[in-house]
N, C-alpha and C. Protein backbone atom coordinates (compact mmCIF):
# COMPACT_ATOMS: atom_id res chain seq x y z
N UNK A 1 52.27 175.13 249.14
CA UNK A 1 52.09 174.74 247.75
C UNK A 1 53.37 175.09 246.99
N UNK A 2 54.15 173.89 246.19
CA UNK A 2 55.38 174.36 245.56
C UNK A 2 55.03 174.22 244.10
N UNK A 3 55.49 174.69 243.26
CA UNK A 3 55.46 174.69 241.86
C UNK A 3 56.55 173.55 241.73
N UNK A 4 55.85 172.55 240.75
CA UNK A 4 57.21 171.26 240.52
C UNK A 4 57.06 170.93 238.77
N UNK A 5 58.43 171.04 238.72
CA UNK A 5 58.40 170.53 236.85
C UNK A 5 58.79 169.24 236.92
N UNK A 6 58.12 168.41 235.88
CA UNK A 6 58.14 167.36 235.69
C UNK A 6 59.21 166.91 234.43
N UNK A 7 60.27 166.70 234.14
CA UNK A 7 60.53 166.29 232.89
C UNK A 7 60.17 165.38 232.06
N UNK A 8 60.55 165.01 230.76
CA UNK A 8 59.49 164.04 230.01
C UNK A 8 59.70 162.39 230.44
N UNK A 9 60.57 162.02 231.17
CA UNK A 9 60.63 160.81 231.54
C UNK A 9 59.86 159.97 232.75
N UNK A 10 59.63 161.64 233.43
CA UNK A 10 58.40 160.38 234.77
C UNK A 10 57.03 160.37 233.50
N UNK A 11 56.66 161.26 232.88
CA UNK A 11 55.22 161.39 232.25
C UNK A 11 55.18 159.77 231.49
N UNK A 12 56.44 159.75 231.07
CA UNK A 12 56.08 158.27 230.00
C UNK A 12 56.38 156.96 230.80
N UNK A 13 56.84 157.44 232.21
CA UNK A 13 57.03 155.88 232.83
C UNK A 13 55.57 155.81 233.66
N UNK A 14 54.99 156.89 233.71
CA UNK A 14 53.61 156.72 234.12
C UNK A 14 52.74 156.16 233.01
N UNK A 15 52.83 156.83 232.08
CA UNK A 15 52.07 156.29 231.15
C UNK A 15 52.15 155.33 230.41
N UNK A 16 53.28 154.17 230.45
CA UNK A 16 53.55 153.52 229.75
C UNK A 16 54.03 152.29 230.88
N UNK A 17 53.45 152.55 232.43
CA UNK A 17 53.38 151.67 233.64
C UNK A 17 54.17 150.82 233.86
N UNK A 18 56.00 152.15 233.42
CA UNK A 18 57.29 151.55 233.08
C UNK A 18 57.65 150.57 234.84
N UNK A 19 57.75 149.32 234.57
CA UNK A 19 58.11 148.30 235.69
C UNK A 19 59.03 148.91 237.21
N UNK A 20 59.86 149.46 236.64
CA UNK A 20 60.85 150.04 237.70
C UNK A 20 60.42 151.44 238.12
N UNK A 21 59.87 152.06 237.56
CA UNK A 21 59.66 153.56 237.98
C UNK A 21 57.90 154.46 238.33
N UNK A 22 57.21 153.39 237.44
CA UNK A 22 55.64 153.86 237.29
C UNK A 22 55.16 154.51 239.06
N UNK A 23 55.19 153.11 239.44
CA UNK A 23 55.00 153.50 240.74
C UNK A 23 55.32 154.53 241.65
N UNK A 24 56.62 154.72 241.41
CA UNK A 24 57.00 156.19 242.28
C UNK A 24 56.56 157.36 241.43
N UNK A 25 56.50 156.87 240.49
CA UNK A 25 56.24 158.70 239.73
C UNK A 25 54.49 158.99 240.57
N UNK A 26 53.43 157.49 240.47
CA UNK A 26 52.54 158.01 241.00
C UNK A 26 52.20 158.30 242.50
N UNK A 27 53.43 157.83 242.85
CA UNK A 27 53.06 158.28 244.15
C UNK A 27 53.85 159.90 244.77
N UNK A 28 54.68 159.72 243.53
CA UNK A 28 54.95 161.60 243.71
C UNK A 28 54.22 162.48 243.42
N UNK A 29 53.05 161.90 242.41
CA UNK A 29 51.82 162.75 242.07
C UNK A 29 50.63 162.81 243.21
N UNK A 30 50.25 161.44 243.88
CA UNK A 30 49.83 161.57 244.76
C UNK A 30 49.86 162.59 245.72
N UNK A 31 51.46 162.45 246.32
CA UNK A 31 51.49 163.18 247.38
C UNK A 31 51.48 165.18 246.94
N UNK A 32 51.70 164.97 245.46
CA UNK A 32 52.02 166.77 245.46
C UNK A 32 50.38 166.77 245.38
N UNK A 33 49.43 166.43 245.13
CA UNK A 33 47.93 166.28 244.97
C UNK A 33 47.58 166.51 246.61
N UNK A 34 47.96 165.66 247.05
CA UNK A 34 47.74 166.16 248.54
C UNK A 34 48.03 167.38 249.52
N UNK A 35 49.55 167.82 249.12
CA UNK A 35 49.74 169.38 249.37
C UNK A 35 49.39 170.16 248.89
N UNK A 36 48.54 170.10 247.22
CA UNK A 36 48.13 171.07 246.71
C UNK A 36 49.01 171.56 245.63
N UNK A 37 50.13 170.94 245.58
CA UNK A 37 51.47 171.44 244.59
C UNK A 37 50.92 171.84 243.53
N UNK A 38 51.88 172.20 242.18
CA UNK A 38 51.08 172.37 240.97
C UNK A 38 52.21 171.68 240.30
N UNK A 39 51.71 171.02 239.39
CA UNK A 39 52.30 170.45 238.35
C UNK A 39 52.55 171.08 236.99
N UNK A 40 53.75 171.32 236.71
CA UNK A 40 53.84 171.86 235.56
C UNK A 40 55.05 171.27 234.78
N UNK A 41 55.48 171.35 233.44
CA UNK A 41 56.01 170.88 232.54
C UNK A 41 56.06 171.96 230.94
N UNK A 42 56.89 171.84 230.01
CA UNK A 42 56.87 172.50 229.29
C UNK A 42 55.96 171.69 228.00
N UNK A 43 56.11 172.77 226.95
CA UNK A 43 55.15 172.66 225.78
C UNK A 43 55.58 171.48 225.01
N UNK A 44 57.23 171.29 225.14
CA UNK A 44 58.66 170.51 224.77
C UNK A 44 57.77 169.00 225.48
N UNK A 45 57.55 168.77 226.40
CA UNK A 45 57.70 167.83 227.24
C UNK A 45 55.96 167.12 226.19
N UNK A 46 55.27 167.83 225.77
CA UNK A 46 54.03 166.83 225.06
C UNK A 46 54.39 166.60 223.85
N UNK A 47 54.96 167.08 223.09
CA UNK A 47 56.17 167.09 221.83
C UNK A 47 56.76 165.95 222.14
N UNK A 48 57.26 165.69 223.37
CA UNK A 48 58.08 164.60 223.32
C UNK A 48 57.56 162.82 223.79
N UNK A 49 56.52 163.35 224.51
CA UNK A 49 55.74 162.40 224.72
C UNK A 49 55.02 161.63 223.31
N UNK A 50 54.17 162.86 222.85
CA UNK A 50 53.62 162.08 221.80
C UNK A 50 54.40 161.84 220.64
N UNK A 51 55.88 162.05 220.08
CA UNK A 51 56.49 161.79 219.29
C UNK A 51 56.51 160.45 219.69
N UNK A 52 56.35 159.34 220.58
CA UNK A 52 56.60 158.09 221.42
C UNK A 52 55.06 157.14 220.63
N UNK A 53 54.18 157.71 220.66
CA UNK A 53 52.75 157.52 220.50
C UNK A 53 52.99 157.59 219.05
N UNK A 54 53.13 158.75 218.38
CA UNK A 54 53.26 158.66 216.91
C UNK A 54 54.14 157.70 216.30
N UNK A 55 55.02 157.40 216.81
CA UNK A 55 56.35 156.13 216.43
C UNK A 55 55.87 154.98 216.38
N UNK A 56 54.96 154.49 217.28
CA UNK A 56 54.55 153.33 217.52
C UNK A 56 53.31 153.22 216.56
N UNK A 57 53.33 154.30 215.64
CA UNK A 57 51.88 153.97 214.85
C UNK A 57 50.88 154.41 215.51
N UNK A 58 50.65 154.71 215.85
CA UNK A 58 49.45 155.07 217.12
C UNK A 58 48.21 156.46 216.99
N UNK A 59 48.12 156.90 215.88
CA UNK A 59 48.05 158.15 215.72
C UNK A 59 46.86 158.17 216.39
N UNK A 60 45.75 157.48 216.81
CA UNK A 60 44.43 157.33 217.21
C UNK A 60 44.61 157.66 218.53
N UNK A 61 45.57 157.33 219.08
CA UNK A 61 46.13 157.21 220.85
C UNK A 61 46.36 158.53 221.08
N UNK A 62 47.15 159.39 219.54
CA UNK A 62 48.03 160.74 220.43
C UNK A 62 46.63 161.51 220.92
N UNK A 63 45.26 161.55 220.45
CA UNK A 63 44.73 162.76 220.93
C UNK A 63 44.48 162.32 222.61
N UNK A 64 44.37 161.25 222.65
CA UNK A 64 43.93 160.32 224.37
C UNK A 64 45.18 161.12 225.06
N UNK A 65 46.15 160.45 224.13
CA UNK A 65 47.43 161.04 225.54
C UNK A 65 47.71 162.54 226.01
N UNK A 66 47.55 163.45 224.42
CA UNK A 66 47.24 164.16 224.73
C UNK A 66 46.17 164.80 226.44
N UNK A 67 44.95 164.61 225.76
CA UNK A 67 44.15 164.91 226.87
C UNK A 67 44.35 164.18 228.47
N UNK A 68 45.38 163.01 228.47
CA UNK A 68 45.58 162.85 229.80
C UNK A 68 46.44 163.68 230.60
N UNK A 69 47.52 163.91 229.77
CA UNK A 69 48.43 165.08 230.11
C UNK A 69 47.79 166.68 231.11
N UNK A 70 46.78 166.52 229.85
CA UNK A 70 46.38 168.13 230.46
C UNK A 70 45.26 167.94 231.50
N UNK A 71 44.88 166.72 231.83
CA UNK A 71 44.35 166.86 232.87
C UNK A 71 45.17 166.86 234.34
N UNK A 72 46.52 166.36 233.86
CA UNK A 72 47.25 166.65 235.13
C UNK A 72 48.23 167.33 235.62
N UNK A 73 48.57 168.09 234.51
CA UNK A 73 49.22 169.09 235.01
C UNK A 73 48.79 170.38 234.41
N UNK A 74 48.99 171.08 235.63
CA UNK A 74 48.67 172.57 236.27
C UNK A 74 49.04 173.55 235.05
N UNK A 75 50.22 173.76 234.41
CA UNK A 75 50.61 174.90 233.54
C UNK A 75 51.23 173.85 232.61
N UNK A 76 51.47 174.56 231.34
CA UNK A 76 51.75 174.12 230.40
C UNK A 76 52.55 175.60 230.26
N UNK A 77 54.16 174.98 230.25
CA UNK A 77 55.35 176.37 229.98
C UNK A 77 55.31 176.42 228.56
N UNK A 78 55.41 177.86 228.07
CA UNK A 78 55.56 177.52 226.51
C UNK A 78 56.77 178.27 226.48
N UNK A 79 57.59 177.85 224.95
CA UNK A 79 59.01 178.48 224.79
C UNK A 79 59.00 179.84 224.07
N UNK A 80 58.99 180.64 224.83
CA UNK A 80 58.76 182.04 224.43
C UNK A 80 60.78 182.86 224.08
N UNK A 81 60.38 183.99 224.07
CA UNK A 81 61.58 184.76 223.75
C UNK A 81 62.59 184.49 225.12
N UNK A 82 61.78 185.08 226.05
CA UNK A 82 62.12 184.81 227.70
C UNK A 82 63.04 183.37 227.66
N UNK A 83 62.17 182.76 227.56
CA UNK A 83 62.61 181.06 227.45
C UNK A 83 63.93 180.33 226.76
N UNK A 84 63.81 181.48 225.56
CA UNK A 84 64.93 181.06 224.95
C UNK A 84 65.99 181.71 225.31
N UNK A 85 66.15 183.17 225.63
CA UNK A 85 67.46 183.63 226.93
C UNK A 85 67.72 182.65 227.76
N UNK A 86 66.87 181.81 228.63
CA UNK A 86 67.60 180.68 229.62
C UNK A 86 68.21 180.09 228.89
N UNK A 87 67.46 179.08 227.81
CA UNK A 87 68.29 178.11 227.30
C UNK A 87 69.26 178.56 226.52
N UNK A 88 69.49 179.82 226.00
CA UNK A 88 71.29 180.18 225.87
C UNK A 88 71.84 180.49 227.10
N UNK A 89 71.52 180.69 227.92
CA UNK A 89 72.85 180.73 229.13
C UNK A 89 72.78 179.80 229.84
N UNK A 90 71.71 178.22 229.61
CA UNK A 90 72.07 177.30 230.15
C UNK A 90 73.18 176.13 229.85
N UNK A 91 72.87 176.32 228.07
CA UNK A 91 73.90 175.69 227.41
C UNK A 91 75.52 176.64 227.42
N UNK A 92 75.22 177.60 227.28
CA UNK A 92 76.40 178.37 227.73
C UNK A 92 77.20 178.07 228.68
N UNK A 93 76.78 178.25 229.80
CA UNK A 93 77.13 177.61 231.11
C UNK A 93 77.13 176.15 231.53
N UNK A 94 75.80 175.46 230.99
CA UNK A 94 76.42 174.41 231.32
C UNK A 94 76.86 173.07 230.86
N UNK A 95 76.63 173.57 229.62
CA UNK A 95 76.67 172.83 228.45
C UNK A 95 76.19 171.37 228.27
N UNK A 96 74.57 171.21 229.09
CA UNK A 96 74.00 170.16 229.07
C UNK A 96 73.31 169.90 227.65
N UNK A 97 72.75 168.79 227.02
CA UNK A 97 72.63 168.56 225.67
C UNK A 97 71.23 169.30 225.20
N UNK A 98 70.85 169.73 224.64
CA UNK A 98 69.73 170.76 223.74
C UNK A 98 68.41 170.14 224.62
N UNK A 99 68.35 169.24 224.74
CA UNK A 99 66.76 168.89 224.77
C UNK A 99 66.78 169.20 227.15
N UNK A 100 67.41 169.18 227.18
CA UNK A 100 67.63 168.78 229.12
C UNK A 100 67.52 170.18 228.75
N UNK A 101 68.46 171.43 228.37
CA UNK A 101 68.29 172.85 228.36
C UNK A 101 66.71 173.09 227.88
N UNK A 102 66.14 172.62 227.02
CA UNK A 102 65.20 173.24 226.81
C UNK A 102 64.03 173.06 228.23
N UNK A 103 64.27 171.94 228.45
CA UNK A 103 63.59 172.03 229.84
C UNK A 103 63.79 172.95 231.30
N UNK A 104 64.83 173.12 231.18
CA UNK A 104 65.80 173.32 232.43
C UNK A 104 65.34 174.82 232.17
N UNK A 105 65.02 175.01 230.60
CA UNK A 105 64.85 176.79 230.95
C UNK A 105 63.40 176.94 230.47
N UNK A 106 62.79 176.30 230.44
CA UNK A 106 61.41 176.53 230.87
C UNK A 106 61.20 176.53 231.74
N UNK A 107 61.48 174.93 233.02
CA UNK A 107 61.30 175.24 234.60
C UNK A 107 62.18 176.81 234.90
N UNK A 108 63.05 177.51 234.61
CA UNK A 108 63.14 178.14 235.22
C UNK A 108 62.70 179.65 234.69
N UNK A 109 61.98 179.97 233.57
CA UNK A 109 61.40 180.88 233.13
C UNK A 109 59.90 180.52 233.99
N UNK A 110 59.28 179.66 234.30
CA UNK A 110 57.87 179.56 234.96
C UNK A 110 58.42 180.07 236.75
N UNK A 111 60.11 179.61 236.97
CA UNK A 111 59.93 180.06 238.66
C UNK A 111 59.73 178.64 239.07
N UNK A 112 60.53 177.73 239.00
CA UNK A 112 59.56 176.22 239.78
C UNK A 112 60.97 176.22 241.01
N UNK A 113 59.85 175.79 242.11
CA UNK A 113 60.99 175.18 242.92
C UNK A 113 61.55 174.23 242.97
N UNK A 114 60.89 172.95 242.18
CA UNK A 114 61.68 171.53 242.39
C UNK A 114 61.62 170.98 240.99
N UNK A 115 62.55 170.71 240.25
CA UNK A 115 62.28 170.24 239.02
C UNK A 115 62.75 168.85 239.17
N UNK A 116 62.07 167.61 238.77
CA UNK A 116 62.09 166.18 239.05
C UNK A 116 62.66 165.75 237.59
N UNK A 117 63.51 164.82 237.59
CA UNK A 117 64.56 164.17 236.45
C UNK A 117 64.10 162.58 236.81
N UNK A 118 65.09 162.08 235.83
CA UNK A 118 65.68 160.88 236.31
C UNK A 118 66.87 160.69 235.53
N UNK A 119 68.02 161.77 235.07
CA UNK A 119 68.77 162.25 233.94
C UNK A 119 70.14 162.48 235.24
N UNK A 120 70.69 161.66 235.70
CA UNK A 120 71.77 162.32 236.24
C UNK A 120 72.79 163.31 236.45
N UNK A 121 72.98 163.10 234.99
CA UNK A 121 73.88 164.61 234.63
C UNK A 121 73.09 165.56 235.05
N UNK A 122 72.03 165.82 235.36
CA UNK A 122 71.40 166.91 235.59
C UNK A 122 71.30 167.34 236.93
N UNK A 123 71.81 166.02 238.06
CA UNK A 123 72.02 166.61 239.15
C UNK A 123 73.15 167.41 239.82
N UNK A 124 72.70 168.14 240.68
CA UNK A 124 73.69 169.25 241.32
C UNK A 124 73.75 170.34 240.51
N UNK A 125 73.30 170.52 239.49
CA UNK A 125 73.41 171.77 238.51
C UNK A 125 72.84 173.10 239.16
N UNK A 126 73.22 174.01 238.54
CA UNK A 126 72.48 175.40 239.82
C UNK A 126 71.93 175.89 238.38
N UNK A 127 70.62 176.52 238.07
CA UNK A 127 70.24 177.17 237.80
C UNK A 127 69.06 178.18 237.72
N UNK A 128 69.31 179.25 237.90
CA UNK A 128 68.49 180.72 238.50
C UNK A 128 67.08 180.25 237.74
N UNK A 129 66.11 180.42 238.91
CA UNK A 129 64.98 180.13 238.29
C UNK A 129 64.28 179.15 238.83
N UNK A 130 64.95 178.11 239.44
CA UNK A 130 64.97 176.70 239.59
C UNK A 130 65.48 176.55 241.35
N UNK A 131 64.71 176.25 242.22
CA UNK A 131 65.70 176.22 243.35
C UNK A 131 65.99 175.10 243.64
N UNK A 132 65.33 174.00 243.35
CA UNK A 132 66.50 172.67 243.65
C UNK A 132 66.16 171.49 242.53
N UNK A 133 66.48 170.61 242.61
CA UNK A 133 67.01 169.70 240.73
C UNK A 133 67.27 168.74 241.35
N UNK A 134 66.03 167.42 241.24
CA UNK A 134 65.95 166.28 242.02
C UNK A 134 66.05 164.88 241.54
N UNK A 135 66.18 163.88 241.62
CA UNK A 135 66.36 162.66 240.80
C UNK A 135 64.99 161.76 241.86
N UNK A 136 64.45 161.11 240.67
CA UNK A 136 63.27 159.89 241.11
C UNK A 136 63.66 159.10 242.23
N UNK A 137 65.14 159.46 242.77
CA UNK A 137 65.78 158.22 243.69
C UNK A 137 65.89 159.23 244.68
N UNK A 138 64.98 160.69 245.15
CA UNK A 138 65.65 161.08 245.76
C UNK A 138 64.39 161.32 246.81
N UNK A 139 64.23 161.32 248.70
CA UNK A 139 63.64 161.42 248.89
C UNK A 139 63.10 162.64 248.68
N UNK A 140 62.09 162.99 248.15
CA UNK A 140 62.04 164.74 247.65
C UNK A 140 60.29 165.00 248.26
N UNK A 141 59.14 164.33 248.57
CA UNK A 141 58.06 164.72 249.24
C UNK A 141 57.81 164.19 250.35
């Protein structure tokens, strides 16, 4: 069983049954469902989702999307004191843009082993917390 963070871009190509990507995101859910994985994501990542839902007018939708969210993933990271030490020594170090850090140091304040993108810049990056940093194109289950 691995702990895997999701960033906010597979959640909305699932949910929004984006043409090029929907499909693999569910079949990455599939298969971590099958090993037992846990799915997790930060507090940042439903913030960002439903800011998408609220834009579109939608305000009736955010509590739905809401509740689909939390039925599928495992933890919900929140940005604590802890949290915010990563994301100063992630931007410190690696000076990726505010919103990728805020993720990057939640997956690695929760301990995840595989954190899933589809954000390039974000690959190859090392950071403590985090043991490997994967792209949607990558074979990863």
């Amino acid at each position: 069983m691995s702990r895997i963070y999701w960033d906010t871009m597979l959640f909305i190509y699932w949910l929004e049954d984006n043409p090029k990507y929907a499909k693999r995101v569910q079949a990455i859910f599939f298969r971590m469902r099958e090993r037992q994985d846990q799915l997790l994501t930060g507090a940042f990542t439903f913030g960002e989702v439903l800011t998408g839902v609220y834009r579109k007018g939608a305000a009736d939708r955010a509590k739905e999307t809401r509740q689909q969210l939390e039925r599928v993933v495992s933890e919900v990271v929140p940005f604590t004191l802890e949290t915010a030490d990563h994301y100063a020594r992630i931007r410190g170090a690696l000076g990726v843009a505010p919103a990728d850090a805020i993720h990057l140091a939640s997956a690695a304040a929760a301990g995840t082993d595989l954190f899933i993108t589809n954000d390039k810049r974000l690959m190859g990056k090392f950071v403590p917390g985090i043991h490997f940093v994967a792209s949607l194109d990558d074979d990863i289950l």
